[in-house]
C-alpha atoms as a PDB file:
ATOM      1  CA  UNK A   1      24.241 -36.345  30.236  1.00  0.00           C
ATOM      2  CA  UNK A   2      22.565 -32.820  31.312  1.00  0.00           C
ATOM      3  CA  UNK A   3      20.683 -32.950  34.077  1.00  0.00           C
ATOM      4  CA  UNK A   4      17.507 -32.273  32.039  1.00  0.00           C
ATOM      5  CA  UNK A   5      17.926 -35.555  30.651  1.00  0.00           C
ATOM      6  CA  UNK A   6      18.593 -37.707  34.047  1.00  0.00           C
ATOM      7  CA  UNK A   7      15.683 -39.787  34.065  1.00  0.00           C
ATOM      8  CA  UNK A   8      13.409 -40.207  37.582  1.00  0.00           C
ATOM      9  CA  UNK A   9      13.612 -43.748  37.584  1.00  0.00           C
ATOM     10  CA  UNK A  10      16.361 -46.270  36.566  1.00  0.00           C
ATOM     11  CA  UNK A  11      14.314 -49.241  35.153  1.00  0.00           C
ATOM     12  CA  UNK A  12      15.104 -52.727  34.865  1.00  0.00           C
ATOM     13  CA  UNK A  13      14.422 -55.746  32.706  1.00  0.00           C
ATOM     14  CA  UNK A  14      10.966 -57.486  34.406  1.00  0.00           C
ATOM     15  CA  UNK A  15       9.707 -54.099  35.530  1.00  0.00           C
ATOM     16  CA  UNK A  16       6.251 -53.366  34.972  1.00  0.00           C
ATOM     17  CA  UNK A  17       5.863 -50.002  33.309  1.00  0.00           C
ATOM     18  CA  UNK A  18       2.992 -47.398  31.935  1.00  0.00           C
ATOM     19  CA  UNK A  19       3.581 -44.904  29.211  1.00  0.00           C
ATOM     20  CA  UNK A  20       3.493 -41.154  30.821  1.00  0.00           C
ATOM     21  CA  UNK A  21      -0.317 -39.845  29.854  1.00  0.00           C
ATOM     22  CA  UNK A  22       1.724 -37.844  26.652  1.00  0.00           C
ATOM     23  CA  UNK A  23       3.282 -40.953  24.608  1.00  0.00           C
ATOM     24  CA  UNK A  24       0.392 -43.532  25.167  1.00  0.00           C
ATOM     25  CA  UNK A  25      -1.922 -44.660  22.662  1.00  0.00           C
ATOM     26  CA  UNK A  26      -4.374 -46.927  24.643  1.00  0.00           C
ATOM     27  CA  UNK A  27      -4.590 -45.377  28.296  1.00  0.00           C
ATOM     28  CA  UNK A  28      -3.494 -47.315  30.931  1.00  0.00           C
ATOM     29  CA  UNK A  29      -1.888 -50.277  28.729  1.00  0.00           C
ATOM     30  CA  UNK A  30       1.161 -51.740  30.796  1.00  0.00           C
ATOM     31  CA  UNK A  31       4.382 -52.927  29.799  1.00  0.00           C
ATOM     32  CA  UNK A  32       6.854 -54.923  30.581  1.00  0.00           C
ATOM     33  CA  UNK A  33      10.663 -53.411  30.510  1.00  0.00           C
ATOM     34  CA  UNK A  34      13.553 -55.738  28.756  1.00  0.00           C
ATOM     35  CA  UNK A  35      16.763 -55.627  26.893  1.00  0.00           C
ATOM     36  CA  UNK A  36      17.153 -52.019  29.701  1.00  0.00           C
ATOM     37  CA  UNK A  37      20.651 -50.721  29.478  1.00  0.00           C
ATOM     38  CA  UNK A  38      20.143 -49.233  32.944  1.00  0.00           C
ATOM     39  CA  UNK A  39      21.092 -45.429  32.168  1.00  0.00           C
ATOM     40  CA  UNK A  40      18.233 -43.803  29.801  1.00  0.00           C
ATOM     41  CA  UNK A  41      16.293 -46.160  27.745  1.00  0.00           C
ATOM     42  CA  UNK A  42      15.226 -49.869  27.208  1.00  0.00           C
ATOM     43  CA  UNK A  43      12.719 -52.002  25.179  1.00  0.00           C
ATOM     44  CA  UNK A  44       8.803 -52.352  26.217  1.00  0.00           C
ATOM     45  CA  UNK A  45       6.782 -54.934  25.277  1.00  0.00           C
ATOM     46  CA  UNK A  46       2.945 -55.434  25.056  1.00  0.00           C
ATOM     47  CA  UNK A  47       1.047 -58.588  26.676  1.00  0.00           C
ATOM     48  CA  UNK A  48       0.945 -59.574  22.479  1.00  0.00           C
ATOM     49  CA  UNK A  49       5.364 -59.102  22.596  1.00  0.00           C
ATOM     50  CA  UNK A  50       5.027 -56.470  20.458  1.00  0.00           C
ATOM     51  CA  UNK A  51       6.800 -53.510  21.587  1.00  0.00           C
ATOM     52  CA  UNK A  52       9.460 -50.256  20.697  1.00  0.00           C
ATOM     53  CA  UNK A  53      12.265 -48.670  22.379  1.00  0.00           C
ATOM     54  CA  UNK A  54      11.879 -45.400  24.916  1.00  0.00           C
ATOM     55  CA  UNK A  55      13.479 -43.791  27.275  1.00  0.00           C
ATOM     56  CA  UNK A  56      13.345 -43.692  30.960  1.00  0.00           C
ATOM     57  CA  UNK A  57      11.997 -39.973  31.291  1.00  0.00           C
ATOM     58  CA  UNK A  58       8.692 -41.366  29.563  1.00  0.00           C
ATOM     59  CA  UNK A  59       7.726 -43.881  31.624  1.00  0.00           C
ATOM     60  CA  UNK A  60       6.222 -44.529  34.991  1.00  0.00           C
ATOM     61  CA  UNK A  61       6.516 -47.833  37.127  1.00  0.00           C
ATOM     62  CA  UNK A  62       3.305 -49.745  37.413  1.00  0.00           C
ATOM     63  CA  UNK A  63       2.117 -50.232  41.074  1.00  0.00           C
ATOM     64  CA  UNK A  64       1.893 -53.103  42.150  1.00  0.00           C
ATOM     65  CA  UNK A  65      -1.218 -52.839  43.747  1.00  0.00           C
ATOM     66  CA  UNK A  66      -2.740 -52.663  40.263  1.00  0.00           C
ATOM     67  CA  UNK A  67      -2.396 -56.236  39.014  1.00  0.00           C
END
């Protein structure tokens, strides 16, 4: 992997995850991470369980602070 494609976070199944402001459809809509192979990409899924797979670089953890 080139280091243009190391992602900034590593995320794991459970975290709680926002699109990056380029990929989202609704703003602000969070996720929550499963089925993460814990190198570059994983599945998200909505509060409905719908969801898609993305990759690390285009997501940003959720604060906590926000719930």
């Amino acid at each position: 992997m080139t280091e243009l494609n190391q992602p900034d976070h590593i995320f794991y199944d459970g975290d709680r995850v926002r699109l990056k402001p380029q990929y989202e459809d609704v703003m602000g809509e969070v996720f929550t991470v499963t089925q993460s192979d814990e190198e570059r990409k994983c599945w998200i899924a909505d509060e409905d369980g719908r969801g898609w797979y993305c990759y690390f670089n285009q997501l940003d953890k959720e604060d906590a602070s926000n719930d």
